[in-house]
PDB file of N, CA and C in Angstrom:
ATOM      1  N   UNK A   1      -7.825  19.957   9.922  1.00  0.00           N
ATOM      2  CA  UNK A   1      -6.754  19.086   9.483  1.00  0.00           C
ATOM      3  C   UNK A   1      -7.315  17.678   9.260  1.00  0.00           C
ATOM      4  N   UNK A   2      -7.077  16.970   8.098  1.00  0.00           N
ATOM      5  CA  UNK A   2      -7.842  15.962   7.818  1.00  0.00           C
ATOM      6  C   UNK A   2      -6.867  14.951   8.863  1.00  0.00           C
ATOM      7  N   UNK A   3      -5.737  14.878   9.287  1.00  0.00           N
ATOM      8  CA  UNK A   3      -4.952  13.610   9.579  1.00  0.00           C
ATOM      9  C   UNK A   3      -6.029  13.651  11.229  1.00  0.00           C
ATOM     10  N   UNK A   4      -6.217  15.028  11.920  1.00  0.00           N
ATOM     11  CA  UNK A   4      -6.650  14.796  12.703  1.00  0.00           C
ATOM     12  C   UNK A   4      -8.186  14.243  12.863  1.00  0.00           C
ATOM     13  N   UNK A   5      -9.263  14.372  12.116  1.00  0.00           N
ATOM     14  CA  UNK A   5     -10.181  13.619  11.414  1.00  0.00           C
ATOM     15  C   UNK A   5     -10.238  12.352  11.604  1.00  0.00           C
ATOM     16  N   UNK A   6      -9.183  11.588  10.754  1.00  0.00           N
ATOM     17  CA  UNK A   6      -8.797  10.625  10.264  1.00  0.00           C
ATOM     18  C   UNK A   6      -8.656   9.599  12.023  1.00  0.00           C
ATOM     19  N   UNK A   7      -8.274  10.487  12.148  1.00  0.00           N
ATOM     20  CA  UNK A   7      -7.609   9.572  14.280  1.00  0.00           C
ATOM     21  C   UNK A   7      -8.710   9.728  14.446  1.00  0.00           C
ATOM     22  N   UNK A   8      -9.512  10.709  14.996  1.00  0.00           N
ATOM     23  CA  UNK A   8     -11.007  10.658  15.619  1.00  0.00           C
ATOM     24  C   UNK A   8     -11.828   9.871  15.402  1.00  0.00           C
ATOM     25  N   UNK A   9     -12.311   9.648  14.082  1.00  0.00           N
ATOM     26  CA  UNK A   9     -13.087   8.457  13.446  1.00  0.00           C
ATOM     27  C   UNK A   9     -12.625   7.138  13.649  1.00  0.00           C
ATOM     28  N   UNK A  10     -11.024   6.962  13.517  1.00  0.00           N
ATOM     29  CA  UNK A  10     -10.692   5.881  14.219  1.00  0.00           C
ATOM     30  C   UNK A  10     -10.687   5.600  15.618  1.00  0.00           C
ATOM     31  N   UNK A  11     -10.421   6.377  16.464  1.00  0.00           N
ATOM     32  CA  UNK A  11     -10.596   6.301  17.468  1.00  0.00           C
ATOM     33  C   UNK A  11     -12.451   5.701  18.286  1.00  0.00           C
ATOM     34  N   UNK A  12     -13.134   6.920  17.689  1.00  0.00           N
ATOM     35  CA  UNK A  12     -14.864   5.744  17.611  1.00  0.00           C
ATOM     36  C   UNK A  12     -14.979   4.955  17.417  1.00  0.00           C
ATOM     37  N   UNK A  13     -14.250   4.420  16.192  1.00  0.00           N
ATOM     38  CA  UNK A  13     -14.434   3.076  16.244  1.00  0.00           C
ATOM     39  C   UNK A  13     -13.376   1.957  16.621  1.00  0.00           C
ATOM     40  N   UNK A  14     -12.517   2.119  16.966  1.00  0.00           N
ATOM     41  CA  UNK A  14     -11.590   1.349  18.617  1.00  0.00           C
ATOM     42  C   UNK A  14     -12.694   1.192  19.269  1.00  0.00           C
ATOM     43  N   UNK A  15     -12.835   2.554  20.194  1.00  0.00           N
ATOM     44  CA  UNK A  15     -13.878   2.569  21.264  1.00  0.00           C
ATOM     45  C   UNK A  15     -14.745   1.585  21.236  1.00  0.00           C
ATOM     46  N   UNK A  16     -15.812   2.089  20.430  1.00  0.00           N
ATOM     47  CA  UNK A  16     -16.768   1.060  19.952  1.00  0.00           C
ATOM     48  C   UNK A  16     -16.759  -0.112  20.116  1.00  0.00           C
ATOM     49  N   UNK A  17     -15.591  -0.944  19.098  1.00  0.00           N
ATOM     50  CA  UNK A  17     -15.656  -2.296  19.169  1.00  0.00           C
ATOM     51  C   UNK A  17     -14.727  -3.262  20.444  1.00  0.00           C
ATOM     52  N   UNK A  18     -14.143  -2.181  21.180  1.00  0.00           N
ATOM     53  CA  UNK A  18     -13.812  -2.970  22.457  1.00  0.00           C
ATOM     54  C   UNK A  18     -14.985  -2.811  23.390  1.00  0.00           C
ATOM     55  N   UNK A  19     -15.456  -2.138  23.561  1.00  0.00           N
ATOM     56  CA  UNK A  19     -16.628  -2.478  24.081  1.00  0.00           C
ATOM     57  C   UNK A  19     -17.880  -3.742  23.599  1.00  0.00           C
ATOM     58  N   UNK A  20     -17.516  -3.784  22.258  1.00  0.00           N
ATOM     59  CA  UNK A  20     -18.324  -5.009  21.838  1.00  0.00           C
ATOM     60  C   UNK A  20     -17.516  -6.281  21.598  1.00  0.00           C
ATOM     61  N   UNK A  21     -16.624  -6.383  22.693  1.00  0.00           N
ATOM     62  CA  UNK A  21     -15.764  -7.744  22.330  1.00  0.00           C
ATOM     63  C   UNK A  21     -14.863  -8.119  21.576  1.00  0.00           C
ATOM     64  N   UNK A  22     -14.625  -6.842  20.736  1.00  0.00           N
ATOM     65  CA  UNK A  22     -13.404  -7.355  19.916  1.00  0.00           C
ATOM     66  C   UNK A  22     -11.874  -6.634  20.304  1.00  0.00           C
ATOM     67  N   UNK A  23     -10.915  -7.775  19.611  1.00  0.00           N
ATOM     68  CA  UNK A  23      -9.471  -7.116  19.987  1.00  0.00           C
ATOM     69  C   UNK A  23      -9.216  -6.544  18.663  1.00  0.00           C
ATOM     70  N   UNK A  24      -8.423  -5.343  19.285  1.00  0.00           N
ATOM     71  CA  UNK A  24      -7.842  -4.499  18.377  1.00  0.00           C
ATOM     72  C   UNK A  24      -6.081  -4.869  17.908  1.00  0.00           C
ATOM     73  N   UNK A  25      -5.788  -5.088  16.824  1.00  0.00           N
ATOM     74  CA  UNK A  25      -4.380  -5.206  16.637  1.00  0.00           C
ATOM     75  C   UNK A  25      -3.870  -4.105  16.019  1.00  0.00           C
ATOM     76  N   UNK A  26      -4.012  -3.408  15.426  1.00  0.00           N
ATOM     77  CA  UNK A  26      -3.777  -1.838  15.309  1.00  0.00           C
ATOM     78  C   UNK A  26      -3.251  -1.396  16.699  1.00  0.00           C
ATOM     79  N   UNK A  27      -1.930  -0.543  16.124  1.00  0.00           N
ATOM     80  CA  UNK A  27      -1.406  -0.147  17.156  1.00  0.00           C
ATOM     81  C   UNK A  27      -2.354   1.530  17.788  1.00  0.00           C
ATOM     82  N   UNK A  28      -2.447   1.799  18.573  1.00  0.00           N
ATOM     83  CA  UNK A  28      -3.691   2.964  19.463  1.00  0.00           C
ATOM     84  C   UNK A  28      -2.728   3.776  20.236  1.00  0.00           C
ATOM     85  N   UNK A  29      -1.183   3.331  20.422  1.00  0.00           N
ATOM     86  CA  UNK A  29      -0.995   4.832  21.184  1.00  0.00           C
ATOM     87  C   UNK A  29      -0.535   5.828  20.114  1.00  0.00           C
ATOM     88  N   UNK A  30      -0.283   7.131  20.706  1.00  0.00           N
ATOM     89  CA  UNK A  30      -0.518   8.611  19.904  1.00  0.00           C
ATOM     90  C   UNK A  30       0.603   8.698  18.812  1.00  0.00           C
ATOM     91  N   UNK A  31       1.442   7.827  18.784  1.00  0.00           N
ATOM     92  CA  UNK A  31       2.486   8.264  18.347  1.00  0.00           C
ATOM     93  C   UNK A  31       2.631   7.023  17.065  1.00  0.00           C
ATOM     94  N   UNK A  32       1.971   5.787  17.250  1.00  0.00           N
ATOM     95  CA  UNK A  32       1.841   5.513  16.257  1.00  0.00           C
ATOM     96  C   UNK A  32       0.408   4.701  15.747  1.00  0.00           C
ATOM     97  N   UNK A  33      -0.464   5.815  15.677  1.00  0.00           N
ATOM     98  CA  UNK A  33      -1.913   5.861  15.298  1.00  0.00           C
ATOM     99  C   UNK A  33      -1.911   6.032  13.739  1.00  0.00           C
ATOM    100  N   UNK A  34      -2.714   5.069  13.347  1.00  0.00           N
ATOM    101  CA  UNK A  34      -3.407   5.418  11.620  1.00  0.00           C
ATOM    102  C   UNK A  34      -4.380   5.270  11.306  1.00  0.00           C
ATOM    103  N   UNK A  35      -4.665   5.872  10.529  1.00  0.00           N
ATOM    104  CA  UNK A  35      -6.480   5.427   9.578  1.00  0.00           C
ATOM    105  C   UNK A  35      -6.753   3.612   9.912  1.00  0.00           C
ATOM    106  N   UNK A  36      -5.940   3.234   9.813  1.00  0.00           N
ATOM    107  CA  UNK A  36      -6.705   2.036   9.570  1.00  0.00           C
ATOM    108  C   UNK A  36      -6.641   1.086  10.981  1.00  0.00           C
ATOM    109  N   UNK A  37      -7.596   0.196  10.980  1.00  0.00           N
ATOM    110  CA  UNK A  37      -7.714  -0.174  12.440  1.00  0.00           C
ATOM    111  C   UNK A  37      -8.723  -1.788  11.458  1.00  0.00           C
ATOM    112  N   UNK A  38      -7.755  -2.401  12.542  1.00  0.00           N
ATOM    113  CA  UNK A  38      -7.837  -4.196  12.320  1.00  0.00           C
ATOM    114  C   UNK A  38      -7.949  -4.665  13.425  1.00  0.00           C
ATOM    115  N   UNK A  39      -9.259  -5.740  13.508  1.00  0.00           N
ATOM    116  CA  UNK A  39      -9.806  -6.521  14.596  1.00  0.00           C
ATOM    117  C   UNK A  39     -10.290  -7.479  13.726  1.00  0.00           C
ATOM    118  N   UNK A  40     -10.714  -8.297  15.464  1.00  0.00           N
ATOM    119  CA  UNK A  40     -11.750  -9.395  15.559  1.00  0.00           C
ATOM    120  C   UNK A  40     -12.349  -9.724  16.425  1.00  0.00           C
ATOM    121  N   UNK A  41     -13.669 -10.323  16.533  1.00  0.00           N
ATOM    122  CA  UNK A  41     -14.092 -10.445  17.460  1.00  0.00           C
ATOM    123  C   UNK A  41     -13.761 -11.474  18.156  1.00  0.00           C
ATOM    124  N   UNK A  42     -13.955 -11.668  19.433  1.00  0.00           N
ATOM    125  CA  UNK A  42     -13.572 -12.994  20.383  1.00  0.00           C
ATOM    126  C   UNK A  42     -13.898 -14.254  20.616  1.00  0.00           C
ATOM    127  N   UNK A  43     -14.772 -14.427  19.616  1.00  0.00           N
ATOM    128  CA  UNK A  43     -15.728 -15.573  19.043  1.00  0.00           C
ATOM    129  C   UNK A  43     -16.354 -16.285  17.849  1.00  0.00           C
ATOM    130  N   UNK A  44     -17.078 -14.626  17.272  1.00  0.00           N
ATOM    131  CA  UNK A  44     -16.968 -14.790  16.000  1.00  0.00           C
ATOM    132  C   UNK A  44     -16.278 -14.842  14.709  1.00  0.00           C
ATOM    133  N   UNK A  45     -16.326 -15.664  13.681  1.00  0.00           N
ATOM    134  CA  UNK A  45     -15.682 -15.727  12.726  1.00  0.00           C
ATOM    135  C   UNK A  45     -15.318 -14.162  11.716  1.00  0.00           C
ATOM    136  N   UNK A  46     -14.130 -14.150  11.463  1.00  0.00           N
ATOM    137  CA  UNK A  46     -13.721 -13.032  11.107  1.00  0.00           C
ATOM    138  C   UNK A  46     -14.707 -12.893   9.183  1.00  0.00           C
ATOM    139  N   UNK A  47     -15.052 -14.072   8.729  1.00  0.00           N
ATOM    140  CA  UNK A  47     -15.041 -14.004   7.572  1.00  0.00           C
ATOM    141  C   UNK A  47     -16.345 -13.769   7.541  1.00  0.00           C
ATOM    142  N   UNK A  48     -17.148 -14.061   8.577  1.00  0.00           N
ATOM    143  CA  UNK A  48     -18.611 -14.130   8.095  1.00  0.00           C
ATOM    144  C   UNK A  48     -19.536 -12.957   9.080  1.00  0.00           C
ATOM    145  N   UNK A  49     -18.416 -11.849   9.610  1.00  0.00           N
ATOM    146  CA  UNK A  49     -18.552 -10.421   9.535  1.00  0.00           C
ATOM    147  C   UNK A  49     -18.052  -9.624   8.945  1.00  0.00           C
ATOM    148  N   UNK A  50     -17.070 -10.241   8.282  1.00  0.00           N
ATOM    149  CA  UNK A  50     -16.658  -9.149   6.844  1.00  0.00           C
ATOM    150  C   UNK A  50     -18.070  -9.120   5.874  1.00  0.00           C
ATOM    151  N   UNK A  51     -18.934 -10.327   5.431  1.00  0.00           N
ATOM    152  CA  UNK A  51     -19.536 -10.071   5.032  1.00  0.00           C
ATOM    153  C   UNK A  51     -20.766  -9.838   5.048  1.00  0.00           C
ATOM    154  N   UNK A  52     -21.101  -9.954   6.369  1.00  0.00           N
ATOM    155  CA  UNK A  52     -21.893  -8.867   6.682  1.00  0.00           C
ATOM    156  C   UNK A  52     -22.177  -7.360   6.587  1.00  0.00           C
ATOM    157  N   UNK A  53     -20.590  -6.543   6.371  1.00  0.00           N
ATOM    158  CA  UNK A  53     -20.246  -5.825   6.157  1.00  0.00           C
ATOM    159  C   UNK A  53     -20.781  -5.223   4.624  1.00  0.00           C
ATOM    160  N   UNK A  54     -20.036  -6.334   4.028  1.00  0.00           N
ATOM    161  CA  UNK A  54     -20.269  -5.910   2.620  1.00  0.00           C
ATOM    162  C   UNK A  54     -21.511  -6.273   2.191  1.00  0.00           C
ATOM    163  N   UNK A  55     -22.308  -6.960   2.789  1.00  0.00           N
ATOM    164  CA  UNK A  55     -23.841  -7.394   2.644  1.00  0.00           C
ATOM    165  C   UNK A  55     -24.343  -5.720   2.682  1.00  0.00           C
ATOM    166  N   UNK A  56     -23.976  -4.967   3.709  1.00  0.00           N
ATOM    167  CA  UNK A  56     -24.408  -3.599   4.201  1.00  0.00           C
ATOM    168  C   UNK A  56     -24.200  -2.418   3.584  1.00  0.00           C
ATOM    169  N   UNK A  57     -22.568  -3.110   2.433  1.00  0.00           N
ATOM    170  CA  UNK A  57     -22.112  -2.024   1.358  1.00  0.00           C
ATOM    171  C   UNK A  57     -20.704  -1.315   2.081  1.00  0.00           C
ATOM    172  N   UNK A  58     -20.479  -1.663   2.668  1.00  0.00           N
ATOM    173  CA  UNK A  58     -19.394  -1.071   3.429  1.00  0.00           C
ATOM    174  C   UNK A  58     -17.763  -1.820   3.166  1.00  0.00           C
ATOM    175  N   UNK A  59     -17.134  -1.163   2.850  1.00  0.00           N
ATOM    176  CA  UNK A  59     -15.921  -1.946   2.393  1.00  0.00           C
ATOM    177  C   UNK A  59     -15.054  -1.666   3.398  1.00  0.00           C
ATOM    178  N   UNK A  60     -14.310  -2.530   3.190  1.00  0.00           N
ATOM    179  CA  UNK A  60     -12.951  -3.526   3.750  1.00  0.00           C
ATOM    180  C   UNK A  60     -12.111  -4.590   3.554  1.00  0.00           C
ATOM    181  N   UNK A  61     -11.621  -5.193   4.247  1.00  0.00           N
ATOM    182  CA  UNK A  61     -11.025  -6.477   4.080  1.00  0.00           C
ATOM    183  C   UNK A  61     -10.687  -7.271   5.094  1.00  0.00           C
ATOM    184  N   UNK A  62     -10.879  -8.674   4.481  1.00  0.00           N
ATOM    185  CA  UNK A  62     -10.649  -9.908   5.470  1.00  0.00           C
ATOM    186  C   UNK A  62      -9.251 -10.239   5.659  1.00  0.00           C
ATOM    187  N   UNK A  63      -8.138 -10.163   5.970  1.00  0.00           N
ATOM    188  CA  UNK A  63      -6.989 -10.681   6.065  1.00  0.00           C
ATOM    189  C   UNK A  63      -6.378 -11.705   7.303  1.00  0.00           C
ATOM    190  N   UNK A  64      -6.029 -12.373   7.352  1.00  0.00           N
ATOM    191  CA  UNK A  64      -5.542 -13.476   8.279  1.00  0.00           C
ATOM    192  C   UNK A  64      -5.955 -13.383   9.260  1.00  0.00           C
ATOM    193  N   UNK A  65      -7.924 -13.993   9.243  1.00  0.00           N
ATOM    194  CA  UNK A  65      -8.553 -13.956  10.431  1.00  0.00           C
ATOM    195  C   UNK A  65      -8.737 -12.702  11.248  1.00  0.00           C
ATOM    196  N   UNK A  66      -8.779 -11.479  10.585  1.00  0.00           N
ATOM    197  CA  UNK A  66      -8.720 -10.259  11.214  1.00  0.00           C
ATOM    198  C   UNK A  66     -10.091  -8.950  10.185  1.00  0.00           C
ATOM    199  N   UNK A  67     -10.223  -8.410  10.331  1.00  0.00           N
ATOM    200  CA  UNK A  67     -11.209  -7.337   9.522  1.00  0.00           C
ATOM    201  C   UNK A  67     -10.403  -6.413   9.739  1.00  0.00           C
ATOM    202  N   UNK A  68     -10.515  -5.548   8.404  1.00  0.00           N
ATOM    203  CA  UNK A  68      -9.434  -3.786   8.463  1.00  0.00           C
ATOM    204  C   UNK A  68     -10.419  -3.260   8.176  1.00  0.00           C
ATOM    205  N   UNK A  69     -10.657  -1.966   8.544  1.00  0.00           N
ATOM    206  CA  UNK A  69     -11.739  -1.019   7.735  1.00  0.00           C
ATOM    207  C   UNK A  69     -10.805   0.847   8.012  1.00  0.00           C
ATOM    208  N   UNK A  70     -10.678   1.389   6.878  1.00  0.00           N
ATOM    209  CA  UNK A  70     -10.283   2.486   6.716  1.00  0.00           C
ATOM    210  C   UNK A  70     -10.882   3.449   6.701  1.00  0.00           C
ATOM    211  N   UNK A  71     -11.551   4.419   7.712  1.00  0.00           N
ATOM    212  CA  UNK A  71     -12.659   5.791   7.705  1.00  0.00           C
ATOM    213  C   UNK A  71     -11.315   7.109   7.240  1.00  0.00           C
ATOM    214  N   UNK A  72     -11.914   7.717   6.809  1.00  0.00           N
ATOM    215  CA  UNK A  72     -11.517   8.634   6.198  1.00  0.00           C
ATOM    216  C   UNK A  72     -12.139  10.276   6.676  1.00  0.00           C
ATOM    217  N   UNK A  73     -11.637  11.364   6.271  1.00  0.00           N
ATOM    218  CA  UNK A  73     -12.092  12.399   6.851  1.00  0.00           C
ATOM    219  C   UNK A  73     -13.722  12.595   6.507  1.00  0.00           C
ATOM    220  N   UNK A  74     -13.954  12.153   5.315  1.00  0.00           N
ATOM    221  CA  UNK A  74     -15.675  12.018   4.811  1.00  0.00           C
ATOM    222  C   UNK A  74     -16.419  10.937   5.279  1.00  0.00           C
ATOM    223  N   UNK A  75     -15.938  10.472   6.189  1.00  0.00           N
ATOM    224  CA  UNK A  75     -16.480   9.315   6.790  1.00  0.00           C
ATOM    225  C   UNK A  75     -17.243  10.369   8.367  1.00  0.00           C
ATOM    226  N   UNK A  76     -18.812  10.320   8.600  1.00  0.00           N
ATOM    227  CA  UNK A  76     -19.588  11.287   9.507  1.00  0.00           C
ATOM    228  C   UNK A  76     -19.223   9.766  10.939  1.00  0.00           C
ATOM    229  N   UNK A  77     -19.596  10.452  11.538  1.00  0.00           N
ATOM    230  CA  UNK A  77     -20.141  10.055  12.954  1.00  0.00           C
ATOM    231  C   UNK A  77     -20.888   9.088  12.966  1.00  0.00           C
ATOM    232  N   UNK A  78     -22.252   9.474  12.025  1.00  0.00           N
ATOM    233  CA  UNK A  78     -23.092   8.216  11.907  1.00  0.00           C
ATOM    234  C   UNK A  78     -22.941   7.340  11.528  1.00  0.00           C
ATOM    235  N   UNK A  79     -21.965   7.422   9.825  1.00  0.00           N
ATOM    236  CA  UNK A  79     -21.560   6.160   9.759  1.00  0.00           C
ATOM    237  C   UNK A  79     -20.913   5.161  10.372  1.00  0.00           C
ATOM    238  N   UNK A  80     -19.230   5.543  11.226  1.00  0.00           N
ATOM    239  CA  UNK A  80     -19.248   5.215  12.287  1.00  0.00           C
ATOM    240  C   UNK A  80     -19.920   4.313  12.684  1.00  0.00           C
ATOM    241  N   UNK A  81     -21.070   5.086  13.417  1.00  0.00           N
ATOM    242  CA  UNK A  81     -21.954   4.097  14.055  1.00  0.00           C
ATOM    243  C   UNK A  81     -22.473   3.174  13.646  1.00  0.00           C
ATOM    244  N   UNK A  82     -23.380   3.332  12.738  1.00  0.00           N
ATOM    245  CA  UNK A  82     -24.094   2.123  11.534  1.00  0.00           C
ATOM    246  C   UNK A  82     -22.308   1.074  11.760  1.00  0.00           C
ATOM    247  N   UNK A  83     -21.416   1.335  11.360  1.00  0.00           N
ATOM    248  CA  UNK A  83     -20.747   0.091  11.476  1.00  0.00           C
ATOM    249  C   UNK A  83     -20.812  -0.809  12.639  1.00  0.00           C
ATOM    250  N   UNK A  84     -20.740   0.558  13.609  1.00  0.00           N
ATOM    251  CA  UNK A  84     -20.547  -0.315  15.196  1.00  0.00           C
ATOM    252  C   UNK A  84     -22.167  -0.890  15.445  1.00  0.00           C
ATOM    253  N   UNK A  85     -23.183  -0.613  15.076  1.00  0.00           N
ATOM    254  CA  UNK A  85     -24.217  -1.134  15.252  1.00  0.00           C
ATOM    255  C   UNK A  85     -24.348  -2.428  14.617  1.00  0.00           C
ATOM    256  N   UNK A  86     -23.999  -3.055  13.400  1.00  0.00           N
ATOM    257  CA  UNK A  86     -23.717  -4.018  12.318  1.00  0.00           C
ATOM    258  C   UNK A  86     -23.031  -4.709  13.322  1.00  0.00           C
ATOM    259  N   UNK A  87     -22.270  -4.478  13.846  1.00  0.00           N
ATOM    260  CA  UNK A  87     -20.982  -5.584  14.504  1.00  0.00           C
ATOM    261  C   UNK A  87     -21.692  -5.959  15.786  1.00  0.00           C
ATOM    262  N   UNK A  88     -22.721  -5.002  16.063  1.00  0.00           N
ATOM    263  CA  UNK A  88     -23.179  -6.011  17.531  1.00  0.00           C
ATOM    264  C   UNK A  88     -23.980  -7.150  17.302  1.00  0.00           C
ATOM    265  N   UNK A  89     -23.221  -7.698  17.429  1.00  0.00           N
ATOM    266  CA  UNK A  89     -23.859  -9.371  17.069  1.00  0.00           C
ATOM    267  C   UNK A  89     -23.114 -10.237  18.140  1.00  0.00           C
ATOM    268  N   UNK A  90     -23.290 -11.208  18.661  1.00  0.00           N
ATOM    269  CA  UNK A  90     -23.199 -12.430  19.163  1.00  0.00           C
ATOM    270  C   UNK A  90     -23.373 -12.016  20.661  1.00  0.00           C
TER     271      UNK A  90
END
């Protein structure tokens, strides 16, 4: 089932980036979970890890001091990671 996919991959990367300092504003409990998941980090500037991002080729968007990024069911594990690896910074 791709919707379930779709949570998993998001869910890695929740995980992920609370462990690396950032808050999540995406809502995370079960009932109202989606593809898309919006943060920032607790220090760093939201704009100048978006483009880092896209320095890397990876799309998203910057919106009111926050980063969104949307994984999808073709979105692997590794990539995933490669994001969460990109974001460990500061």
């Amino acid at each position: 089932m791709i919707s379930k996919q779709v949570l998993m991959q998001t869910d890695r990367l929740c995980s992920g980036l609370k462990q690396r300092r950032y808050s999540i504003l995406s809502p995370r409990e079960d009932d109202h979970k989606s593809g898309i998941v919006t943060f920032k980090h607790s220090t760093l500037p939201s704009l100048e890890l978006y483009n880092l991002l896209l320095a890397n080729r990876i799309q998203g968007a910057e919106r009111a001091g926050y980063i969104r990024l949307s994984p999808h069911s073709y979105n692997t594990e590794e990539e995933i990671d490669e994001v969460l690896a990109l974001l460990s910074v500061g």
